[in-house]
PDB file of N, CA and C in Angstrom:
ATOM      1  N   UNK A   1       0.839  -1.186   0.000  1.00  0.00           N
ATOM      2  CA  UNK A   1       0.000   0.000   0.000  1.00  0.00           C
ATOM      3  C   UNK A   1       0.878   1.242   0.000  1.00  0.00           C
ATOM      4  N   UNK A   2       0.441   2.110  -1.007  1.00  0.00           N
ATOM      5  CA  UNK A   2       1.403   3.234  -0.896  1.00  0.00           C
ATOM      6  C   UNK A   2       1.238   4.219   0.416  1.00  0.00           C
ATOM      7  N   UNK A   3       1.532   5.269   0.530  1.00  0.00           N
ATOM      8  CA  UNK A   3       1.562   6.668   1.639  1.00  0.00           C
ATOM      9  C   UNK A   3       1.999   7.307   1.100  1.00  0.00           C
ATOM     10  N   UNK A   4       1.989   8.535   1.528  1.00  0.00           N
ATOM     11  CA  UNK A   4       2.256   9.701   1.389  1.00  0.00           C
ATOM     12  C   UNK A   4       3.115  10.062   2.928  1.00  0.00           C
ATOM     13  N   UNK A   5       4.158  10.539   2.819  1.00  0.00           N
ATOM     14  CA  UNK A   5       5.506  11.000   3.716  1.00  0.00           C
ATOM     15  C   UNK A   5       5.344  12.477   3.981  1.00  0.00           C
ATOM     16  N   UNK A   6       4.654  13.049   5.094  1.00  0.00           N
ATOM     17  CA  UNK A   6       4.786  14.567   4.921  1.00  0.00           C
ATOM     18  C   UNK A   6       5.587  14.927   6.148  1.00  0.00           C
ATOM     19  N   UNK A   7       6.252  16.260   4.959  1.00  0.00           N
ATOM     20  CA  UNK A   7       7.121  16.429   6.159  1.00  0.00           C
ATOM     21  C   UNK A   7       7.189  18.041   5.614  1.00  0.00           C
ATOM     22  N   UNK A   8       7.495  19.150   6.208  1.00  0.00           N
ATOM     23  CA  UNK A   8       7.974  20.325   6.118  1.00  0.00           C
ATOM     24  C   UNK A   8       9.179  21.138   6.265  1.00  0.00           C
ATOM     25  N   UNK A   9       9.535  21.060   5.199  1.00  0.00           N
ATOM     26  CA  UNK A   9      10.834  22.372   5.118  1.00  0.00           C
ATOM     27  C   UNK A   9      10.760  23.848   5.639  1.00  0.00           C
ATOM     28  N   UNK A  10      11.329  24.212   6.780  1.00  0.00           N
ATOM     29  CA  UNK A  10      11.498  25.476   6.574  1.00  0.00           C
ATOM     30  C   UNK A  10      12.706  26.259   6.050  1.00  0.00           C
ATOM     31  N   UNK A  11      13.552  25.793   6.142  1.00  0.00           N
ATOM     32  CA  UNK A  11      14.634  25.803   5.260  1.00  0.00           C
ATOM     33  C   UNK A  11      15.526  24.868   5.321  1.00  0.00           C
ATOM     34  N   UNK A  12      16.715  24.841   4.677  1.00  0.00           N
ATOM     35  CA  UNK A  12      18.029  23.659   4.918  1.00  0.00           C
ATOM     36  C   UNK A  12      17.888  22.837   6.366  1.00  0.00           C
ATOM     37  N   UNK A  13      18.136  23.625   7.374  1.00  0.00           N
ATOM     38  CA  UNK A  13      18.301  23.539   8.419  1.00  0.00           C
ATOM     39  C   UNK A  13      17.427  22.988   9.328  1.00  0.00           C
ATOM     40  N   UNK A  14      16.326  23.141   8.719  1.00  0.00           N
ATOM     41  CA  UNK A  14      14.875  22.789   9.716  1.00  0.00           C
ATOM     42  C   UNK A  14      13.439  22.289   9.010  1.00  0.00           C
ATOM     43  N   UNK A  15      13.868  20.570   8.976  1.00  0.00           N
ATOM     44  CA  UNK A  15      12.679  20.532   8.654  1.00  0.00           C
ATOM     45  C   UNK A  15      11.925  19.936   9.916  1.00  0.00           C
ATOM     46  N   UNK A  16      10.560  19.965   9.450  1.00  0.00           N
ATOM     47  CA  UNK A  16       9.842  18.055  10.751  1.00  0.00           C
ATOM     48  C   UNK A  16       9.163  17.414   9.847  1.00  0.00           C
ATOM     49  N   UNK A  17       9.695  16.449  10.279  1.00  0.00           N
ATOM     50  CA  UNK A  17       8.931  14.908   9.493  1.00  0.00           C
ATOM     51  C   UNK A  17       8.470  14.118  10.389  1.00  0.00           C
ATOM     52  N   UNK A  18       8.339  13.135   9.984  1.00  0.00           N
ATOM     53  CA  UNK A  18       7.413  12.253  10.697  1.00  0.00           C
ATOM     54  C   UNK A  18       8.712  11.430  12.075  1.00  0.00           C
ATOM     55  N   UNK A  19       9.954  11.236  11.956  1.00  0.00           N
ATOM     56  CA  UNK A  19      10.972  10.894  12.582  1.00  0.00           C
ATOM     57  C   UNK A  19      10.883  11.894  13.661  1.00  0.00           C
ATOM     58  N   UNK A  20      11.424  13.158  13.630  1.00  0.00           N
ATOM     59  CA  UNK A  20      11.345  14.056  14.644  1.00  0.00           C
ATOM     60  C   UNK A  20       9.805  13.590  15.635  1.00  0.00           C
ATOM     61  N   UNK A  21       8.750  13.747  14.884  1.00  0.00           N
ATOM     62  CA  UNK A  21       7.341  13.737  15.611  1.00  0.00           C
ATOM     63  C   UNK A  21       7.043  12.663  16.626  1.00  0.00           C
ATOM     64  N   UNK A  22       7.713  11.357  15.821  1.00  0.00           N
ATOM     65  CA  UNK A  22       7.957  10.267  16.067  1.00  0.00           C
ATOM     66  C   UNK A  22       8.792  10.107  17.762  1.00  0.00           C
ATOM     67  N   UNK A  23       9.701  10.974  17.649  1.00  0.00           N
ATOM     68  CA  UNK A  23      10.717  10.517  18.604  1.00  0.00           C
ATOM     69  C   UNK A  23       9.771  11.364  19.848  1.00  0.00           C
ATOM     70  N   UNK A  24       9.466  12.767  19.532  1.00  0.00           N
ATOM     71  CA  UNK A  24       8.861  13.457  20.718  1.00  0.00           C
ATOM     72  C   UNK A  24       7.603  12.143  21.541  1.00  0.00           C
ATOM     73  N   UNK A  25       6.576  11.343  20.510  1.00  0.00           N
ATOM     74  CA  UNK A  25       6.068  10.607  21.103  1.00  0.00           C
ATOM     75  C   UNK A  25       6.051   9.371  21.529  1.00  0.00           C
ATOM     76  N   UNK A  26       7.487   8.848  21.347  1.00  0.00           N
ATOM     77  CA  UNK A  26       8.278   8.026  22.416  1.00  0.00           C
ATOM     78  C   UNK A  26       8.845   8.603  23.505  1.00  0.00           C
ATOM     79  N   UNK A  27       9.283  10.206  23.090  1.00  0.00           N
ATOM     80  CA  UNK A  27       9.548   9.992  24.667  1.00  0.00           C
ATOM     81  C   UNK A  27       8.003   9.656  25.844  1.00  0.00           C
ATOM     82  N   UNK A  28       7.146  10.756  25.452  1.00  0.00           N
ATOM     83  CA  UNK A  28       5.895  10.835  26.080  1.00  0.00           C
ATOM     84  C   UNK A  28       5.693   9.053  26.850  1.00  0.00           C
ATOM     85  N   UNK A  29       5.927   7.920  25.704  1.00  0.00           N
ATOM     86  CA  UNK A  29       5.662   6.983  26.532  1.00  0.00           C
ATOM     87  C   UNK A  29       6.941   6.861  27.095  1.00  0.00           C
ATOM     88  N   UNK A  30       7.872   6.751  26.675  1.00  0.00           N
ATOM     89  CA  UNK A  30       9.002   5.706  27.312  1.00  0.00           C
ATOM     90  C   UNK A  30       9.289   6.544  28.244  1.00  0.00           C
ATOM     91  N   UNK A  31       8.941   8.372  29.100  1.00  0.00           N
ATOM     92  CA  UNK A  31       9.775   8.867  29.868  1.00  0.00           C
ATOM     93  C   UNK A  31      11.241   9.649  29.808  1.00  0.00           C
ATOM     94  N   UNK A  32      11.878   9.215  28.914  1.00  0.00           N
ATOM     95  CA  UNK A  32      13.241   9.521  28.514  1.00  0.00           C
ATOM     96  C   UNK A  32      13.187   9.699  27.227  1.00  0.00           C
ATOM     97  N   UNK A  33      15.001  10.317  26.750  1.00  0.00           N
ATOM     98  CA  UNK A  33      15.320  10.373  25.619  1.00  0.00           C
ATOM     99  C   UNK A  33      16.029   9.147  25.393  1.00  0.00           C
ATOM    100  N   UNK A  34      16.730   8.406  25.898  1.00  0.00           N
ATOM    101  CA  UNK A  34      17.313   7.036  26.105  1.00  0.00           C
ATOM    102  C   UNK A  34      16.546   6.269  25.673  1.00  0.00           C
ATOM    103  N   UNK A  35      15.511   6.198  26.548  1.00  0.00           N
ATOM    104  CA  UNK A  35      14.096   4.997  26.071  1.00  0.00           C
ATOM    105  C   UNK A  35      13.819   5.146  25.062  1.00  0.00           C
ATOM    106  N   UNK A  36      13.274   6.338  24.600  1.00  0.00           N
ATOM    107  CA  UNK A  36      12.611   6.268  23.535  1.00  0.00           C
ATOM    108  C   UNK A  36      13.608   5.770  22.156  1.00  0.00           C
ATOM    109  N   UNK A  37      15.206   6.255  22.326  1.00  0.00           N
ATOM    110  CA  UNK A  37      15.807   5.876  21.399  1.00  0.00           C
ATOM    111  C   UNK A  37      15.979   4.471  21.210  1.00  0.00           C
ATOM    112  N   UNK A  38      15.853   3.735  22.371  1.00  0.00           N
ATOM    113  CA  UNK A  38      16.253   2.381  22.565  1.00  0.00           C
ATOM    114  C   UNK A  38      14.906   1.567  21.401  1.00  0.00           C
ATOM    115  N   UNK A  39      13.627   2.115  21.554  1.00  0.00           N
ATOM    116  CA  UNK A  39      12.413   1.863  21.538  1.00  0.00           C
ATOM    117  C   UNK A  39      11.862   2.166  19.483  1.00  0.00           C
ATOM    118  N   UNK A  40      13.432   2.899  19.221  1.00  0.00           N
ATOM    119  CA  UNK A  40      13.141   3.029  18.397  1.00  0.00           C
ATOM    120  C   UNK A  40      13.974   2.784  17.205  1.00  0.00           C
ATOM    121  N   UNK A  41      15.073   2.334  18.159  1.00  0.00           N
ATOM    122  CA  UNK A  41      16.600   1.507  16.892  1.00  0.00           C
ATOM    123  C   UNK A  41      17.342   2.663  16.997  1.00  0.00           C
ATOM    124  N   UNK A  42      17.577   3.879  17.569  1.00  0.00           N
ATOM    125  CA  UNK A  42      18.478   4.812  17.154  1.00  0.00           C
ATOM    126  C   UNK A  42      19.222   4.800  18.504  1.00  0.00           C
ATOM    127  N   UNK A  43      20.544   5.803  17.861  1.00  0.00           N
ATOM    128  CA  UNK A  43      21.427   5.682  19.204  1.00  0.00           C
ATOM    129  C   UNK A  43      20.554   7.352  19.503  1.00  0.00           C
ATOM    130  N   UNK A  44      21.554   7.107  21.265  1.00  0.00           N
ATOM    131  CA  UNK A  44      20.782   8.191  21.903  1.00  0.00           C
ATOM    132  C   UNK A  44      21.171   9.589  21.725  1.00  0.00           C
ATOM    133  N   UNK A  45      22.357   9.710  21.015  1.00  0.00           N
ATOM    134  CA  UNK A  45      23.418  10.680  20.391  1.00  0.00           C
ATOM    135  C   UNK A  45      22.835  11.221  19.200  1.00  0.00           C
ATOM    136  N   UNK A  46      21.682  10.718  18.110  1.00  0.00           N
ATOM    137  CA  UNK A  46      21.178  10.970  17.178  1.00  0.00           C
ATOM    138  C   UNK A  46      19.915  11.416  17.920  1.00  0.00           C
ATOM    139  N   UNK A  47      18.931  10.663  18.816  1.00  0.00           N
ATOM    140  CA  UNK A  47      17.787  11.095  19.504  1.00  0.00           C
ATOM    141  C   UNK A  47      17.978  13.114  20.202  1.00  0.00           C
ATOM    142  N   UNK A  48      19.551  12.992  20.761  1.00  0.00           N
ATOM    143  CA  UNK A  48      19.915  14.037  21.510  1.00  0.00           C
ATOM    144  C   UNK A  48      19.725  15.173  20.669  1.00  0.00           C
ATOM    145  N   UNK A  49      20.309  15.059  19.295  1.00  0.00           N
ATOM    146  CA  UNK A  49      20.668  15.682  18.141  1.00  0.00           C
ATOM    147  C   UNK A  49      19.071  16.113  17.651  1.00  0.00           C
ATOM    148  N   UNK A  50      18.553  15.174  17.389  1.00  0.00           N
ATOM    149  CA  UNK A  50      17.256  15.344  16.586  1.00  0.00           C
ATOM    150  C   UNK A  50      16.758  16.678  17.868  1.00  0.00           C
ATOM    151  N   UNK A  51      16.663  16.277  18.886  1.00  0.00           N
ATOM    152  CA  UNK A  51      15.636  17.233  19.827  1.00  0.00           C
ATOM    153  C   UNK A  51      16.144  18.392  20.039  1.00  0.00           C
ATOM    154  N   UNK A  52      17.732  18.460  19.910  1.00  0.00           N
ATOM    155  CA  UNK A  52      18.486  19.823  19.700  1.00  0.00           C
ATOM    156  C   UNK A  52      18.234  20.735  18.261  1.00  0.00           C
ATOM    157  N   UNK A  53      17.932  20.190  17.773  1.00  0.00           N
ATOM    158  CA  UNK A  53      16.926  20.965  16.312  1.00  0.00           C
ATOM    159  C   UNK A  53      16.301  21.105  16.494  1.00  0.00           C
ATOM    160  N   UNK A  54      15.270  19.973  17.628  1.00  0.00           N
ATOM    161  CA  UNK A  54      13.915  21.200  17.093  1.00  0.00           C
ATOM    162  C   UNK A  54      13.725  22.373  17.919  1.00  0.00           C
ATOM    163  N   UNK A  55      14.938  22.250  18.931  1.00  0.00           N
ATOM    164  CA  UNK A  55      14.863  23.363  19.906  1.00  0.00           C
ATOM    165  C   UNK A  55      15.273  24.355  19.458  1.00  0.00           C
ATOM    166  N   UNK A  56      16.317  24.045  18.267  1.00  0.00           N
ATOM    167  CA  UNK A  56      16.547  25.458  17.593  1.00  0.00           C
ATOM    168  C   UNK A  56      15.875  25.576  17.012  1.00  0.00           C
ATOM    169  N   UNK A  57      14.941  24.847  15.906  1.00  0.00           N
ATOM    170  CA  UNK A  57      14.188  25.259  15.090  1.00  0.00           C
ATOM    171  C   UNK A  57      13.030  26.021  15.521  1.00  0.00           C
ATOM    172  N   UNK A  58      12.745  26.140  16.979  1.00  0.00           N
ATOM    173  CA  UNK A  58      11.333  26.429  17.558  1.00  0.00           C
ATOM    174  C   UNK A  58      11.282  27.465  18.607  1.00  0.00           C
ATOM    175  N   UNK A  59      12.738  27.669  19.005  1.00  0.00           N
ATOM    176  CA  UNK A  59      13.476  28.295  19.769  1.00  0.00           C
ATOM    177  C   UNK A  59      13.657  28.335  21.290  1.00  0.00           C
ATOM    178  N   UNK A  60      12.683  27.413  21.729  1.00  0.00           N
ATOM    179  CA  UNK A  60      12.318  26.936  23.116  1.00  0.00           C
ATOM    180  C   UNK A  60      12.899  25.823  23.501  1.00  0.00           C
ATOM    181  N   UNK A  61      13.022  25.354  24.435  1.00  0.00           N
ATOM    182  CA  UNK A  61      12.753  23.837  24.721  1.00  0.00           C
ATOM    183  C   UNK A  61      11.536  22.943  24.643  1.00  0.00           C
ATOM    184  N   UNK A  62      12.093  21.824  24.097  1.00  0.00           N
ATOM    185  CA  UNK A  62      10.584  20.941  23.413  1.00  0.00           C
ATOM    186  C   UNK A  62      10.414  19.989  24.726  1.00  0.00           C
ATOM    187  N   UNK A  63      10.802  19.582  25.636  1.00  0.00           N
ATOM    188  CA  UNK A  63      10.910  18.810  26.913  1.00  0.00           C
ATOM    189  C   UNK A  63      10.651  19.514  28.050  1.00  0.00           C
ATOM    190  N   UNK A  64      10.486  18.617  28.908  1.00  0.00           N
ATOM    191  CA  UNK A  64      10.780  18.876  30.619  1.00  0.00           C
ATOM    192  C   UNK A  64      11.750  18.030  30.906  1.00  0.00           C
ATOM    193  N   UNK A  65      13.003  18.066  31.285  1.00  0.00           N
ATOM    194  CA  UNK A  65      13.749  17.179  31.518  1.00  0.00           C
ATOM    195  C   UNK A  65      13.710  16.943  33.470  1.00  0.00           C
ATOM    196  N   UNK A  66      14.040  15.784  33.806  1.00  0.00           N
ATOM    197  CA  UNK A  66      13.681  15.564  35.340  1.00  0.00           C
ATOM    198  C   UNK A  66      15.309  14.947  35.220  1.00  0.00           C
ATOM    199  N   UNK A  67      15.827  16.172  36.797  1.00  0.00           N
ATOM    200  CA  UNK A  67      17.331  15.371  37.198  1.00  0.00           C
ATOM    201  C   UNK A  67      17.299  14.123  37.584  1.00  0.00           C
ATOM    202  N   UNK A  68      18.746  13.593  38.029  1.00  0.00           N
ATOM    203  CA  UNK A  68      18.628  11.842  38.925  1.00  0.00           C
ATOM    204  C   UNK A  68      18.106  12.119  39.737  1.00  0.00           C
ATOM    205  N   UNK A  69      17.984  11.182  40.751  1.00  0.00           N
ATOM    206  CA  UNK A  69      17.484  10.943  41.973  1.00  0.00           C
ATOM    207  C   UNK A  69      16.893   9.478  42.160  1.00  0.00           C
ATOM    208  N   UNK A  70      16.023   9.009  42.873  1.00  0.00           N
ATOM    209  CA  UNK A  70      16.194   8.070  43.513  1.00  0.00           C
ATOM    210  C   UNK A  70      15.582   7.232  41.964  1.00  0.00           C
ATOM    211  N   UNK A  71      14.969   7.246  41.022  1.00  0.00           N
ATOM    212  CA  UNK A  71      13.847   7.304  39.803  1.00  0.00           C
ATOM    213  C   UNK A  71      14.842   7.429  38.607  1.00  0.00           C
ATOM    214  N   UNK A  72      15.828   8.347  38.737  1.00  0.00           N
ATOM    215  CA  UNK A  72      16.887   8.329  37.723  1.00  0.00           C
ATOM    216  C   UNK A  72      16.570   9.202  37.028  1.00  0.00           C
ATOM    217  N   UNK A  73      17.021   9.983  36.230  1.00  0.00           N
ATOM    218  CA  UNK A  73      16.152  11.086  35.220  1.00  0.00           C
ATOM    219  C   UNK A  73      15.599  11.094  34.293  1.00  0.00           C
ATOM    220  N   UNK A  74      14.635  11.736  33.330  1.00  0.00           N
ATOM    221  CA  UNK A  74      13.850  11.399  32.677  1.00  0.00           C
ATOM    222  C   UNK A  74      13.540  13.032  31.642  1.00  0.00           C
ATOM    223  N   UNK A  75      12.609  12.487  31.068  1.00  0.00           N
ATOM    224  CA  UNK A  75      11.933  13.702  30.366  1.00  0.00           C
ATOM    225  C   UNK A  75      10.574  13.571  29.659  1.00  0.00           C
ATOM    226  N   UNK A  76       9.799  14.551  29.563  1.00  0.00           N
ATOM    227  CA  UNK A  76       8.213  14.238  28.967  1.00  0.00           C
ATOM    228  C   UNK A  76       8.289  15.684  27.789  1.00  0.00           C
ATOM    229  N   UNK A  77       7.403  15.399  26.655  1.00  0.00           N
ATOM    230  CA  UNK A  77       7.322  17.205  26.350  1.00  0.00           C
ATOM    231  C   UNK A  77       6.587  17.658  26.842  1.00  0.00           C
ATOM    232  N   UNK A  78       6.786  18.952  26.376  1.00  0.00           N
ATOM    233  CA  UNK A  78       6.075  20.090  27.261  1.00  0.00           C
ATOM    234  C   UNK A  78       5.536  20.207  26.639  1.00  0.00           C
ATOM    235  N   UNK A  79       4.623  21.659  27.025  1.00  0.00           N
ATOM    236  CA  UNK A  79       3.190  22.281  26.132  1.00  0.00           C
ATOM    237  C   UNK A  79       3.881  22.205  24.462  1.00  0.00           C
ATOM    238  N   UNK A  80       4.886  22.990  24.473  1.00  0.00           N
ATOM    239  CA  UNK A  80       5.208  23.136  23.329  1.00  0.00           C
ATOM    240  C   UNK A  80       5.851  21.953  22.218  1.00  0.00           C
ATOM    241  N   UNK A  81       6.700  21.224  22.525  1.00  0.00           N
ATOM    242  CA  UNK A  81       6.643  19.714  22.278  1.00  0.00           C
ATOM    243  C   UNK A  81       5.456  19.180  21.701  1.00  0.00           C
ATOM    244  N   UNK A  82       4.769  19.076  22.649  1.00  0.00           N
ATOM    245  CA  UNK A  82       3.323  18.130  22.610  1.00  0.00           C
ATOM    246  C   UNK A  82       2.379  19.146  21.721  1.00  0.00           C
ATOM    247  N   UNK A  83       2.349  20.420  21.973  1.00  0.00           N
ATOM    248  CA  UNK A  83       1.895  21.129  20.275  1.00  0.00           C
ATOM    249  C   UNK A  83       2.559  20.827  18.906  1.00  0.00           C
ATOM    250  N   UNK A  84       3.576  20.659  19.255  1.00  0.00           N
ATOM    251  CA  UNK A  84       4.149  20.286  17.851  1.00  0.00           C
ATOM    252  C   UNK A  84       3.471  19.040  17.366  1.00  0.00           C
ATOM    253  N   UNK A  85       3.395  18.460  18.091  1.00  0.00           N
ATOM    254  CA  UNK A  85       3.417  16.228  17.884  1.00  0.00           C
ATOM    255  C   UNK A  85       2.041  16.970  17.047  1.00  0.00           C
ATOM    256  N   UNK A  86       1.321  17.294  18.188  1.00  0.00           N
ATOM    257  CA  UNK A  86      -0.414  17.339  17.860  1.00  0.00           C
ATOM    258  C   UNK A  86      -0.553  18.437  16.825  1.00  0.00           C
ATOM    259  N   UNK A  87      -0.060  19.031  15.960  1.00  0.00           N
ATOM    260  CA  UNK A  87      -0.135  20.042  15.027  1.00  0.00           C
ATOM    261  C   UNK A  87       0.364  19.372  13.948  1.00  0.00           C
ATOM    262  N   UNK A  88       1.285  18.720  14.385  1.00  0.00           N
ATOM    263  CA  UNK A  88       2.181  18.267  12.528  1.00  0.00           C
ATOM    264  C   UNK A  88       1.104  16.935  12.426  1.00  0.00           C
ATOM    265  N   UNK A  89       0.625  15.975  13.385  1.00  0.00           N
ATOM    266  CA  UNK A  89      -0.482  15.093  13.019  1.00  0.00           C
ATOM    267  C   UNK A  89      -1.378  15.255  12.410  1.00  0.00           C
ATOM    268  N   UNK A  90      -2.172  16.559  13.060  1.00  0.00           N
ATOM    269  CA  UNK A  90      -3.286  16.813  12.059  1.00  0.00           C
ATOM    270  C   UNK A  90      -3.001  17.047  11.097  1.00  0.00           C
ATOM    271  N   UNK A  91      -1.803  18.059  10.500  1.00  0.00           N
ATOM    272  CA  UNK A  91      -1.540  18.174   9.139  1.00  0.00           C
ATOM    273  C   UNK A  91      -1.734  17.117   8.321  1.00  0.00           C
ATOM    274  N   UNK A  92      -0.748  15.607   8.692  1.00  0.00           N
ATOM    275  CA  UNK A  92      -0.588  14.818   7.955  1.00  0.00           C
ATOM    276  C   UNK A  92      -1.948  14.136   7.718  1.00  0.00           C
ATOM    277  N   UNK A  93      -2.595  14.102   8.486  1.00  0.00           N
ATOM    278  CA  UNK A  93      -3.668  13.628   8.882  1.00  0.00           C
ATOM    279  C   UNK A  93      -4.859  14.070   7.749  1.00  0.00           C
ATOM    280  N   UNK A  94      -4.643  15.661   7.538  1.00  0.00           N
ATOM    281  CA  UNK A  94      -5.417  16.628   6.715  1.00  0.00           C
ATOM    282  C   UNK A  94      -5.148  16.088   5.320  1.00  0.00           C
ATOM    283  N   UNK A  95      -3.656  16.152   5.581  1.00  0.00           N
ATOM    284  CA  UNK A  95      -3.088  16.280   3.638  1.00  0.00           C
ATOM    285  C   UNK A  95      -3.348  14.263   3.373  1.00  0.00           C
ATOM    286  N   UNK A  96      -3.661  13.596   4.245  1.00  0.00           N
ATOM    287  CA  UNK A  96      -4.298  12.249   3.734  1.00  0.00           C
ATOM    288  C   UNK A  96      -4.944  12.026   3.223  1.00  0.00           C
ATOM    289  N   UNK A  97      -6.122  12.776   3.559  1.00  0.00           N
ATOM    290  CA  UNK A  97      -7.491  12.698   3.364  1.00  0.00           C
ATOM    291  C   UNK A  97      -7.895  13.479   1.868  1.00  0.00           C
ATOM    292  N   UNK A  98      -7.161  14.229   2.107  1.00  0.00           N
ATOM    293  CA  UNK A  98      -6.879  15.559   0.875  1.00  0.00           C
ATOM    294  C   UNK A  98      -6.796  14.920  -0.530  1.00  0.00           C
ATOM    295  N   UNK A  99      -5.670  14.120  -0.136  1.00  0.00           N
ATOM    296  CA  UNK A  99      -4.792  13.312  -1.348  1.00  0.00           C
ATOM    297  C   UNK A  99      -5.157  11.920  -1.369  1.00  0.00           C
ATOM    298  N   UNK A 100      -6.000  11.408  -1.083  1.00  0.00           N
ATOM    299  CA  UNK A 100      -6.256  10.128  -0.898  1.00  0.00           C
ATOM    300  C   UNK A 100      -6.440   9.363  -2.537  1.00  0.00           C
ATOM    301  N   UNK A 101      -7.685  10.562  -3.048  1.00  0.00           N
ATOM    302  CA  UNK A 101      -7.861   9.768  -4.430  1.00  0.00           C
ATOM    303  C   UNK A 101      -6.805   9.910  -5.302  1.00  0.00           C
ATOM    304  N   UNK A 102      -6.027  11.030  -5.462  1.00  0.00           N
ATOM    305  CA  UNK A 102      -4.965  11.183  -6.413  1.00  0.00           C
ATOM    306  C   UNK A 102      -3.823  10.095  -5.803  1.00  0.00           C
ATOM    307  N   UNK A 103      -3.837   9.845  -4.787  1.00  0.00           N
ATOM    308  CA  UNK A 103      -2.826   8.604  -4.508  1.00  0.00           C
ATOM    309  C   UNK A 103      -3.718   7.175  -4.905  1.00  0.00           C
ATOM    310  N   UNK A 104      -4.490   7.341  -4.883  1.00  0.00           N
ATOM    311  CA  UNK A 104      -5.690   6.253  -5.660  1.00  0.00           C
ATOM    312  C   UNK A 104      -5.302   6.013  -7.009  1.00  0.00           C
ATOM    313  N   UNK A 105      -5.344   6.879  -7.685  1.00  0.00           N
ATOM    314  CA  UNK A 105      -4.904   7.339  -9.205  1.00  0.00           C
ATOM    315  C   UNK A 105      -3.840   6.569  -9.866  1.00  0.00           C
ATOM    316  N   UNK A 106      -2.916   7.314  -8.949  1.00  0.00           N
ATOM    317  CA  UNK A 106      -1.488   7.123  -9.356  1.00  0.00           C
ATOM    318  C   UNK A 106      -1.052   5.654  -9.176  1.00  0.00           C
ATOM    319  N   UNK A 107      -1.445   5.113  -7.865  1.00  0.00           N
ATOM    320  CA  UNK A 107      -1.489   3.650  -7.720  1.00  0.00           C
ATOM    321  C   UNK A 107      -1.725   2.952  -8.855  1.00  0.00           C
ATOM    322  N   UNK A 108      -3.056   3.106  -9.123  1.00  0.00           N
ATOM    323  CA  UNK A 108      -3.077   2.376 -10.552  1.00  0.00           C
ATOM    324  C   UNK A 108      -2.502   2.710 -11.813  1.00  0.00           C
ATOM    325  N   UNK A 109      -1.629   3.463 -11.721  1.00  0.00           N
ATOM    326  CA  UNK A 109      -0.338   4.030 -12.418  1.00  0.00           C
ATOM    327  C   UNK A 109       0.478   2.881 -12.454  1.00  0.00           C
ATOM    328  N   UNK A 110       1.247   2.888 -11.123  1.00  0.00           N
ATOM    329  CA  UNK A 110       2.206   1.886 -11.204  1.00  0.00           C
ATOM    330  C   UNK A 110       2.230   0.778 -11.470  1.00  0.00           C
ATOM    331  N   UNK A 111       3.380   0.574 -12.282  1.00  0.00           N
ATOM    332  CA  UNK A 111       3.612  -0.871 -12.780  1.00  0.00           C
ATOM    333  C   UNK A 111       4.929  -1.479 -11.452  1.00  0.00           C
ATOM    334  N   UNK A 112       4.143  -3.109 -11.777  1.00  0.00           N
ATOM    335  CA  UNK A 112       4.830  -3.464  -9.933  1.00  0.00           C
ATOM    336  C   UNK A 112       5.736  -4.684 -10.736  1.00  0.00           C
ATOM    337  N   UNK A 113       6.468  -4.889 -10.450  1.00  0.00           N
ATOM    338  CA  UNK A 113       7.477  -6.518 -10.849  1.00  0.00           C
ATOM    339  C   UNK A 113       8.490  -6.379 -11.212  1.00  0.00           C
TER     340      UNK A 113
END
């Protein structure tokens, strides 16, 4: 079955795709940036990286990060984080529905073998 991949450029430097969106809502479950990378095949050095973009890209911090202690440390997003997840979803969500028949179309376009 085909899809459609949306993702937004704002320039070179900054896009979000579905990976970035992706990782913010692993952390939400897994608690961490660790977890979620673990949870998702990536190292945690690329997870670190990804969330350091979007902090520049957005200019805030996209997390709450929680120090050690007895629980160990952790992190959830924040308002702004969790606007992002829930904003770039609906988009994709929108431009699905949008494009559904022309991806209908084209399907029967392709030649498969």
């Amino acid at each position: 079955m085909s899809k459609i991949v949306f993702r937004i450029v704002f320039d070179e430097d900054h896009k979000l795709g579905p990976g970035k969106v992706s990782l913010l809502e692993h952390i939400e479950r897994e608690g961490s940036i660790r977890a979620a990378a673990i949870a998702m095949g990536m190292s945690y050095r690329r997870a670190w990286l990804l969330i350091a973009n979007l902090e520049e890209m957005f200019g805030a911090p996209v997390l709450t990060r929680v120090t050690g202690g007895r629980q160990g440390g952790g992190a959830r997003p924040n308002a702004l984080g969790k606007a992002i997840a829930a904003r770039y979803r609906a988009m994709e969500k929108a431009s699905d529905k949008a494009l559904a028949k022309d991806l209908k179309a084209l399907e029967k376009l392709v030649t498969r073998g």
